[in-house]
C-alpha atoms as a PDB file:
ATOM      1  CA  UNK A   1     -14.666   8.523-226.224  1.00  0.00           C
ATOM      2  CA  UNK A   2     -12.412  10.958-224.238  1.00  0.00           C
ATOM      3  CA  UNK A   3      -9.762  13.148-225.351  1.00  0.00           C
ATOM      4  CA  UNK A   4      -6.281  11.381-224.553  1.00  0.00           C
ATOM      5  CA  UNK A   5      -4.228  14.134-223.087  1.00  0.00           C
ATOM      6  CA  UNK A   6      -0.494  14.534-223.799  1.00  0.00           C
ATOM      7  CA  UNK A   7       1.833  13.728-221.532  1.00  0.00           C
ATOM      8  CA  UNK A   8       3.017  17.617-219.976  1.00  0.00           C
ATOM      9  CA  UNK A   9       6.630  16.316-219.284  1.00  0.00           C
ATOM     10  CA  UNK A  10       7.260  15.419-222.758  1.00  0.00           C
ATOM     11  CA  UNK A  11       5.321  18.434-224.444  1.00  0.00           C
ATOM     12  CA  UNK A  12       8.163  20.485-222.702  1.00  0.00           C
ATOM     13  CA  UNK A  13      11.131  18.187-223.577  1.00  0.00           C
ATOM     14  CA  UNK A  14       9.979  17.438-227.177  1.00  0.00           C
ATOM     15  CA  UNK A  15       9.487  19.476-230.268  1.00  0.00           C
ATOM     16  CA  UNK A  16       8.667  18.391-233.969  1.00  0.00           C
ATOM     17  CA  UNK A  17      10.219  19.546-236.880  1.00  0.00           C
ATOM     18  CA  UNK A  18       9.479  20.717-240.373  1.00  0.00           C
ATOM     19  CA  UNK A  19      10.270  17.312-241.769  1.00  0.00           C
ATOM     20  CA  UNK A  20       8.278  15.482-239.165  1.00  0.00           C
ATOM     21  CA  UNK A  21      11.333  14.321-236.883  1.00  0.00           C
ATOM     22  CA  UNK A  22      11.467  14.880-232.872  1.00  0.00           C
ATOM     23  CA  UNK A  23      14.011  17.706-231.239  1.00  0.00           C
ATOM     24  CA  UNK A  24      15.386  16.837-228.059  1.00  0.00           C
ATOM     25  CA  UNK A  25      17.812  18.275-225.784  1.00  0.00           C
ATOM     26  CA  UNK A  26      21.365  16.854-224.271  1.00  0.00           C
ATOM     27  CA  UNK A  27      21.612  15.772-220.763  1.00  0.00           C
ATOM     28  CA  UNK A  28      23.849  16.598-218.133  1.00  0.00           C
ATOM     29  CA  UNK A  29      23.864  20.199-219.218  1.00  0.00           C
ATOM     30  CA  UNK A  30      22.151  21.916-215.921  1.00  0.00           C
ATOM     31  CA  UNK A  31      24.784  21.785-212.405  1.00  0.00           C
ATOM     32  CA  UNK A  32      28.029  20.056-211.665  1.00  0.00           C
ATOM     33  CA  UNK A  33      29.371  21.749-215.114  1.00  0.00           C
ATOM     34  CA  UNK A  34      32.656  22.440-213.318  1.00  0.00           C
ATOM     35  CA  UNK A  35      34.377  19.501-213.799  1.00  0.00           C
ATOM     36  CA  UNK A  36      33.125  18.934-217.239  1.00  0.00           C
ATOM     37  CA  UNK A  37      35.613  20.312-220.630  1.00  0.00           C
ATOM     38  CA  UNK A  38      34.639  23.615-222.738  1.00  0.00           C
ATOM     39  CA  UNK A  39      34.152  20.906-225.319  1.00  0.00           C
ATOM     40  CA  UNK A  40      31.741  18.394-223.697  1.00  0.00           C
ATOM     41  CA  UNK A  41      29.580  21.971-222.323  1.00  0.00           C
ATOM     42  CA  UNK A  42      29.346  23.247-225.813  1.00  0.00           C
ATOM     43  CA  UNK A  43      28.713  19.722-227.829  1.00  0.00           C
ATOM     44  CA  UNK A  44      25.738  19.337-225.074  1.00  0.00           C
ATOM     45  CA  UNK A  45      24.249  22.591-225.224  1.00  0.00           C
ATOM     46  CA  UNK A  46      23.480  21.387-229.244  1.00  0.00           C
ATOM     47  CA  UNK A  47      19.764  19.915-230.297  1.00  0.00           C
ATOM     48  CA  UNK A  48      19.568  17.090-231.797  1.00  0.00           C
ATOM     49  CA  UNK A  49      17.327  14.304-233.255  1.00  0.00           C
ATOM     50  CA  UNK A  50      15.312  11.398-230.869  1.00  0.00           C
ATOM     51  CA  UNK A  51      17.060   7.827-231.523  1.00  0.00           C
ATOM     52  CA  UNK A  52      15.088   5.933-233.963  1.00  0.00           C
ATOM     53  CA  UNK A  53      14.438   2.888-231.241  1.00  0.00           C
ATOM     54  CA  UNK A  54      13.281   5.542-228.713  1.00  0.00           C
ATOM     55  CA  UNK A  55      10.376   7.278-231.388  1.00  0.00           C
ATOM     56  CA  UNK A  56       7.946   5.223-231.296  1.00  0.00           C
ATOM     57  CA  UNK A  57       7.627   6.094-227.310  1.00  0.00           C
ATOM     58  CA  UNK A  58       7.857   9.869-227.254  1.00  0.00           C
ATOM     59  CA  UNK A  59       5.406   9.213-229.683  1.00  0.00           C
ATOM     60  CA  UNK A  60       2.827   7.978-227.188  1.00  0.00           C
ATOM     61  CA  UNK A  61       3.626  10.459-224.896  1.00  0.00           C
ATOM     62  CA  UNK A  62       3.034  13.086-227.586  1.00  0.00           C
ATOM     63  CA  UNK A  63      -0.104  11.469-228.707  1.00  0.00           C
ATOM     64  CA  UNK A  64       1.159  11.746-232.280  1.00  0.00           C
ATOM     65  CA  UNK A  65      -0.195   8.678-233.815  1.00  0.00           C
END
């Protein structure tokens, strides 16, 4: 059979961590950031964790199981 190759979008949107969970970035971080608060800028430059109802697709992409 042939190797199933990863999706490249999602290799550089995704990361794994220790504990087996998937990193992901905020949107709406990268132009029109005038209009947007200090607050809402900082609170989306954070990572956080992929929605549990969304895993099971980045997942696929990621060829992880």
């Amino acid at each position: 059979m042939p190797k199933v190759k990863t999706n490249s979008g999602a290799k550089k949107r995704f990361a794994l961590t220790g504990s087996g969970k998937i990193k992901r970035k905020h949107a709406f971080k990268s132009h029109i950031l005038t209009k947007k608060t200090k607050k809402q800028k900082r609170n989306l430059g954070h990572v956080t964790t992929v929605v549990s109802a969304d895993v099971k697709n980045v997942k696929l992409l990621l060829n992880l199981k």
